[in-house]
Protein backbone atom coordinates (compact mmCIF):
# COMPACT_ATOMS: atom_id res chain seq x y z
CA UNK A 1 -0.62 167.85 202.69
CA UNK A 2 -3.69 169.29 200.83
CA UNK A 3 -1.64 171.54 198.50
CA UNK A 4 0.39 168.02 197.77
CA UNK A 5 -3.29 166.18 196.93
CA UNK A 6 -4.55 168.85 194.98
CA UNK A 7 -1.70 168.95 192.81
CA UNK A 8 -1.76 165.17 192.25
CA UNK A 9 -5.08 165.78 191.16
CA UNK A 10 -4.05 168.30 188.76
CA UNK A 11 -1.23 165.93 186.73
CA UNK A 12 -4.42 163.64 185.99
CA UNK A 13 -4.90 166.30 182.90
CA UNK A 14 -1.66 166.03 182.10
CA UNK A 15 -0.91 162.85 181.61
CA UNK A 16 -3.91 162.62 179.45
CA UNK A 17 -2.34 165.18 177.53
CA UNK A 18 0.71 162.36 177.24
CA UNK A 19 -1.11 160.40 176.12
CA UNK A 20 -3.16 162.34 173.36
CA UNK A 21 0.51 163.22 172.18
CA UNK A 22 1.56 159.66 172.37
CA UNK A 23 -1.40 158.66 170.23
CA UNK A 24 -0.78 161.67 168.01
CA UNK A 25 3.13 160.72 167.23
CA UNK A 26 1.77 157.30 166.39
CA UNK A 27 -1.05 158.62 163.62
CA UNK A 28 1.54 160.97 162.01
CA UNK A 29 3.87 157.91 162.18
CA UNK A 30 1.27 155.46 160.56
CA UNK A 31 -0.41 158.37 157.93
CA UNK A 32 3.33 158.86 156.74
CA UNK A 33 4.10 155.18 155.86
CA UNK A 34 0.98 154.72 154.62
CA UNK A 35 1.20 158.08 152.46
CA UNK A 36 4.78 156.96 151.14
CA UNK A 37 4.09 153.44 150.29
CA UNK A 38 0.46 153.44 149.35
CA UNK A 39 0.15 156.60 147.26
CA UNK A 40 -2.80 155.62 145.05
CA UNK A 41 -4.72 154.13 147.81
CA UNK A 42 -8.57 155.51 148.71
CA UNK A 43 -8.01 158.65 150.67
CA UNK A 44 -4.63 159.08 149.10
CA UNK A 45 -4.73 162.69 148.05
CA UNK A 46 -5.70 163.86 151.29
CA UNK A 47 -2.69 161.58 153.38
CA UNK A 48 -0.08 164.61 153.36
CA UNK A 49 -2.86 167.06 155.45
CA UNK A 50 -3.64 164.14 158.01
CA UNK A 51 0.15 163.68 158.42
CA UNK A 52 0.65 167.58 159.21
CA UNK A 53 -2.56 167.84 161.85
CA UNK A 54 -1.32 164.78 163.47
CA UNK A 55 2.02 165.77 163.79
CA UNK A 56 1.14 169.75 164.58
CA UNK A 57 -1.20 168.06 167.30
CA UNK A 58 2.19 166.32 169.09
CA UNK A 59 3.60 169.63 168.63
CA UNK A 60 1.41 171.63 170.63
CA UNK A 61 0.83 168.67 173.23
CA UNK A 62 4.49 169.41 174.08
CA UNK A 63 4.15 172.74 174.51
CA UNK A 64 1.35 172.80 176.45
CA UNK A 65 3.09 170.12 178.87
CA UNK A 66 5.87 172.37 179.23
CA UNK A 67 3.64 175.55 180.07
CA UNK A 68 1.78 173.01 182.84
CA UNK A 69 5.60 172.32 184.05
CA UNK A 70 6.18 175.77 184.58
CA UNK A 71 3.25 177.00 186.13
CA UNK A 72 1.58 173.74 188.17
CA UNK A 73 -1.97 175.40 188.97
CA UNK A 74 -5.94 175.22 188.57
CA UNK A 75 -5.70 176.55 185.21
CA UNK A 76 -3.89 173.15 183.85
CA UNK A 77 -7.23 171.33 183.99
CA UNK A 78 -8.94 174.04 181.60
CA UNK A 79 -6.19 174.33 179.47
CA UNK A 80 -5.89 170.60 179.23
CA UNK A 81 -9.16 169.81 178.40
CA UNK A 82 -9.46 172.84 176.14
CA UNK A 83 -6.42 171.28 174.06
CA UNK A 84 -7.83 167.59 173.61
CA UNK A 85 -11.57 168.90 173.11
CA UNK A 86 -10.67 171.53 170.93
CA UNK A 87 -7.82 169.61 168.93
CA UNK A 88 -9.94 166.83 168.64
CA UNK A 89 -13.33 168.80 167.21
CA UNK A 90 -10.72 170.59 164.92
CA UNK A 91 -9.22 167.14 163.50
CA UNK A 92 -12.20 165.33 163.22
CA UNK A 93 -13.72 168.50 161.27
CA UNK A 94 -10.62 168.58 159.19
CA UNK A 95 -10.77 164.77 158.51
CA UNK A 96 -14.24 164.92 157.05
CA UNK A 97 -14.06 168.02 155.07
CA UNK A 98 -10.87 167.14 153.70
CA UNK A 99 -12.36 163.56 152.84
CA UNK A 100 -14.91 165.36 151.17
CA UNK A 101 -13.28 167.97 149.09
CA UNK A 102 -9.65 165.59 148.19
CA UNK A 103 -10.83 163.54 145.65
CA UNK A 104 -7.94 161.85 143.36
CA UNK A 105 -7.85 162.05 139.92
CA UNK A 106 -9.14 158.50 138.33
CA UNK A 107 -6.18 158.33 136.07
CA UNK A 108 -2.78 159.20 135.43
CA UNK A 109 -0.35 159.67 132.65
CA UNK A 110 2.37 157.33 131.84
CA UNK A 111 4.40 157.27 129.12
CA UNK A 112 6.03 154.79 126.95
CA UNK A 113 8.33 156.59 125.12
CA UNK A 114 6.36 159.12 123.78
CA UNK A 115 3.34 157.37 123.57
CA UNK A 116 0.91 158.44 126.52
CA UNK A 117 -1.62 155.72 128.38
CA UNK A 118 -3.75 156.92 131.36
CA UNK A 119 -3.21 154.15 133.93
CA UNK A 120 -6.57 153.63 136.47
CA UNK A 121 -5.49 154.61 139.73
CA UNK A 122 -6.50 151.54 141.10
CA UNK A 123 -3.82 149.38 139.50
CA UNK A 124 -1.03 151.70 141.26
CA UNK A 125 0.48 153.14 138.47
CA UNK A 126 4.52 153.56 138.14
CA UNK A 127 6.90 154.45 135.61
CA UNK A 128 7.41 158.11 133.67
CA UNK A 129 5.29 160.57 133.78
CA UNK A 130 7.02 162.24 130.67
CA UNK A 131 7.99 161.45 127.51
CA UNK A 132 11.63 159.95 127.09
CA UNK A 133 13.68 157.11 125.00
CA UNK A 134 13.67 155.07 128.16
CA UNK A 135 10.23 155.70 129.64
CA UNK A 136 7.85 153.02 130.66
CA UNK A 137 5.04 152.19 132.21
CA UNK A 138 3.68 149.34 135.55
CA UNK A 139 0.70 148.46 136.73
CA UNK A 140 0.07 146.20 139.89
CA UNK A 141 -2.43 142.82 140.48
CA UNK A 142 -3.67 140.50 143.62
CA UNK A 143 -1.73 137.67 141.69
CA UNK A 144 -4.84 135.30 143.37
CA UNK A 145 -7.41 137.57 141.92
CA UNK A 146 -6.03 139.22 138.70
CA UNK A 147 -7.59 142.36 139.97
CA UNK A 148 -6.36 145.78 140.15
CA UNK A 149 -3.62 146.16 144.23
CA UNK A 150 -6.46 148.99 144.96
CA UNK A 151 -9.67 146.95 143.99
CA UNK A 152 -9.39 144.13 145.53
CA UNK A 153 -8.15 142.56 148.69
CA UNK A 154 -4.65 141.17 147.68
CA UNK A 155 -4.21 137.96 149.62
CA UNK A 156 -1.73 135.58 150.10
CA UNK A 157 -1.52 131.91 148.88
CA UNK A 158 1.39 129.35 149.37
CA UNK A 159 3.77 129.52 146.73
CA UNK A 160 2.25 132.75 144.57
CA UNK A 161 3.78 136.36 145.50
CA UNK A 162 1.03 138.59 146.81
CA UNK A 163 1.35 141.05 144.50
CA UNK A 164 2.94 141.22 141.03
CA UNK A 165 3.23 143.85 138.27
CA UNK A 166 3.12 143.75 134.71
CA UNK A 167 5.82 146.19 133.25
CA UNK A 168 5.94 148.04 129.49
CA UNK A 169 9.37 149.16 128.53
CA UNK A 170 10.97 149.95 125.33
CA UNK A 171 14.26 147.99 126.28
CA UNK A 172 14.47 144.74 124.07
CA UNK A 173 14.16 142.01 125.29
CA UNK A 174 17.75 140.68 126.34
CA UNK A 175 18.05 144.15 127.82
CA UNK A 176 16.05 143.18 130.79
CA UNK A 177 18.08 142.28 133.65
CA UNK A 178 16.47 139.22 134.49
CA UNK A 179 16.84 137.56 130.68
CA UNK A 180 20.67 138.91 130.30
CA UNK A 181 21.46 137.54 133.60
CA UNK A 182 19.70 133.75 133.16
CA UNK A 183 21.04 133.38 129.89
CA UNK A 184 25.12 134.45 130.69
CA UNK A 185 24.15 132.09 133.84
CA UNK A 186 23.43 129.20 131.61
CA UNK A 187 26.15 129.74 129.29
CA UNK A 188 24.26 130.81 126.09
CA UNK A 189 25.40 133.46 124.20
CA UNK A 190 23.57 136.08 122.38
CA UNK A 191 24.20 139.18 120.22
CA UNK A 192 20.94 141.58 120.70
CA UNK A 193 17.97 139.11 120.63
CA UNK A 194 19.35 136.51 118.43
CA UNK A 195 20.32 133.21 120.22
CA UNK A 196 24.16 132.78 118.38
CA UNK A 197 25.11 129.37 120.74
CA UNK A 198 25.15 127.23 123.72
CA UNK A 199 28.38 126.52 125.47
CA UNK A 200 26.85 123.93 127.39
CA UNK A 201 24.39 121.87 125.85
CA UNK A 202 24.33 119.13 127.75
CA UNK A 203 22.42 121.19 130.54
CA UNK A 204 20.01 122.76 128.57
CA UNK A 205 16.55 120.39 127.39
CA UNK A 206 15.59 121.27 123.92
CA UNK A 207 11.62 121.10 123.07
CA UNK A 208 9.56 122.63 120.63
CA UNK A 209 6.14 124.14 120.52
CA UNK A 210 3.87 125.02 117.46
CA UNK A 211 6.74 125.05 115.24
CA UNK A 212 8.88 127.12 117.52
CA UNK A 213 12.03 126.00 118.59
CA UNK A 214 12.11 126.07 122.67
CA UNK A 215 14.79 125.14 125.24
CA UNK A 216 15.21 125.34 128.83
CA UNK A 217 17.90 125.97 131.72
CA UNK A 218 18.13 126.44 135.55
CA UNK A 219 14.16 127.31 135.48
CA UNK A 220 14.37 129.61 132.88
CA UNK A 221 12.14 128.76 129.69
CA UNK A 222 12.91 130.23 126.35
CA UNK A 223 11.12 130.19 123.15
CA UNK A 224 12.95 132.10 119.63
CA UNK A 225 11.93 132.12 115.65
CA UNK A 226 13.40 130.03 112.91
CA UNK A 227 15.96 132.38 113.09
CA UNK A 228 16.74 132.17 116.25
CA UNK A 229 15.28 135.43 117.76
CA UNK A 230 14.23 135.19 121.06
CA UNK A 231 10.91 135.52 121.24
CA UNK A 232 10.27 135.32 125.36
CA UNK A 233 11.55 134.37 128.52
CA UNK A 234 9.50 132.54 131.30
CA UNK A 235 11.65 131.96 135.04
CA UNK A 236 9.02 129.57 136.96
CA UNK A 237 9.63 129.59 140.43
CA UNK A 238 7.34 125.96 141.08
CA UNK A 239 5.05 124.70 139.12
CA UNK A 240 2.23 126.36 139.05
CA UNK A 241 3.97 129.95 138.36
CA UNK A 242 5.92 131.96 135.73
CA UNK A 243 7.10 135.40 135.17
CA UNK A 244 7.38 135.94 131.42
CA UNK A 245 9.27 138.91 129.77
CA UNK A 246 8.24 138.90 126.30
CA UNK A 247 8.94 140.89 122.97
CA UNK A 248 6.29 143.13 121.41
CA UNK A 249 6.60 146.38 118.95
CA UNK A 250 6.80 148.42 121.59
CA UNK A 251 9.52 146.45 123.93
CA UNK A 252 9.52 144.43 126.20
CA UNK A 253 6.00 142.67 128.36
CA UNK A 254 6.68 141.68 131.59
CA UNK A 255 4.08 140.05 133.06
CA UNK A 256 2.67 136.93 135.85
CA UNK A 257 0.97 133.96 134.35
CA UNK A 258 0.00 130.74 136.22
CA UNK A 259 0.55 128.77 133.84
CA UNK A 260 2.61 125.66 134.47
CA UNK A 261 6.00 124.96 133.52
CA UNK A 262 7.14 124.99 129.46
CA UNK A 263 3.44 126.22 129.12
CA UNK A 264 3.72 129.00 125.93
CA UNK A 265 -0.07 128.33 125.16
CA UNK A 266 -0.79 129.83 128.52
CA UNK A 267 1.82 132.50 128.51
CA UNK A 268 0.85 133.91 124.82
CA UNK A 269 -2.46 134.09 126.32
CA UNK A 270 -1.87 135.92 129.41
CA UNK A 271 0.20 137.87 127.38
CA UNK A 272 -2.61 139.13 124.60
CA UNK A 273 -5.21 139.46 127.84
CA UNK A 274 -2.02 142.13 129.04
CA UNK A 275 -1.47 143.81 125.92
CA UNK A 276 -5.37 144.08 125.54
CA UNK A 277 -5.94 145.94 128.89
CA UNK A 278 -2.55 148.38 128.02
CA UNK A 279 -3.98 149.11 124.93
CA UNK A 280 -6.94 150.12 126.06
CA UNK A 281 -5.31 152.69 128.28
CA UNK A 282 -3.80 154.51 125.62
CA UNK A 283 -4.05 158.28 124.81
CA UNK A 284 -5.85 158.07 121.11
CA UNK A 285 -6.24 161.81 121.39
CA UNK A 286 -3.87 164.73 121.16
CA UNK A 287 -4.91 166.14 124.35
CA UNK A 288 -5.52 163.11 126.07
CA UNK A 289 -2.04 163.85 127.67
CA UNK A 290 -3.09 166.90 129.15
CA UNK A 291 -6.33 165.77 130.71
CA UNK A 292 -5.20 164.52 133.70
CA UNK A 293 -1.97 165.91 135.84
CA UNK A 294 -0.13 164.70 138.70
């Protein structure tokens, strides 16, 4: 009856060694989704090394349960509590040093074609990282804010996504999937960017602004030149909220605005506050590209 109670006593250690490997699988579970889906985020560089401790830690928990399977005796409660002290000290140590020494770079390079920007970290960059006939370049915003996903704290409000990028590509314009797709939708027809008819015009409103010729169709707002190039695209999901793909030189702008709907004054205006913020990212030096590697 004693032997029974004292070994009782001893699985006290190890189920707090369950649990320290419970806890464990859970951190290298939570580190890896956050490494994979936030991979510009504060800490960033140094997610893959927390990932590996935590998940070596689950790896020795079970091996340490199975060697207090094997041989049930007084030495379980000083190798137990010699495995979460010692594990611990070690990951805390690890976690501050490697906070310390992991800093990520500021910027990185994306390229449009084969011109080079360095995007801020902060605004999440995506897109190429080398040069190419289809590369481009994203940044993402708090859509409430304007401010850069990593900056701020991106929250939500009825009716506005919580997040939204702006996109630079060198596809035209009616190459974008969202502008070929509205206007074969609504029955218009085009050849490149030039607007060549409408098959149905009795569902599509006609307006102008500023001497452009505009028209509209199944939430989709499109504004084109005298000669009938289009000139952008805005989809408006209510009314307080657009996402406008727009021609430049160097492709196509794809951006947010909350402007309302058949609002161009707004949407040329988000659109030069866009293109002034890309352009300031740009490489202006030769080596510029070279600066900064992923």
């Amino acid at each position: 009856m004693t032997r029974i109670r004292r070994n009782r006593w001893l699985l006290v250690p190890m189920a707090l060694v369950v649990l320290a490997a419970i806890c464990g699988l859970l951190l290298s579970v939570m580190l890896g989704i956050g490494a994979f889906y936030n991979p510009y985020a504060d800490g960033s560089a140094f997610a893959p090394l927390r990932f590996w401790i935590a998940s070596a830690f689950v790896v020795i928990a079970v091996l340490v349960l199975l060697g207090q399977a094997v041989v049930l005796s007084r030495m379980t409660r000083r190798v137990s509590a010699a495995f979460v002290l010692g594990y611990g000290a070690l990951y805390s140590a690890a976690m501050l040093i490697g906070s310390a020494l992991s800093v990520p770079p500021d910027s990185y390079v994306r390229y449009v074609v084969d011109q080079p920007y360095l995007v801020p970290r902060h605004y999440s960059p995506g897109g190429q990282s080398q040069p190419g006939p289809e590369s481009g370049l994203w940044a993402e915003f708090c859509t409430t804010s304007g401010q850069p996903v990593y900056a701020d704290t991106c929250r939500h409000e009825m009716g506005f996504p919580r997040v939204e990028n702006v996109q630079l590509t060198p596809k035209a314009l009616t190459d974008a999937f969202r502008v070929s797709f509205a206007l074969s939708d609504s029955g218009i027809r085009f050849d490149g960017d030039q607007i060549t008819g409408f098959a149905a015009r009795d569902r599509i409103a006609f307006w102008s602004y500023d001497g452009l010729d505009g028209f509209s169709a199944r939430n989709t707002h499109y504004l084109m030149d005298d000669e009938r190039r289009l000139l952008l695209a805005a989809y408006c999901a209510g009314d307080q909220y657009c996402t406008v793909h727009m021609a430049v030189p160097e492709g196509t702008l794809r951006f947010p605005s909350r402007g309302g709907v058949r609002d161009p004054r707004q949407w040329i205006r988000d659109a030069e506050l866009y293109r002034q913020l890309i352009e300031s990212w740009r490489c202006l030096s030769p080596a510029c590209a070279v600066e900064i590697r992923e």
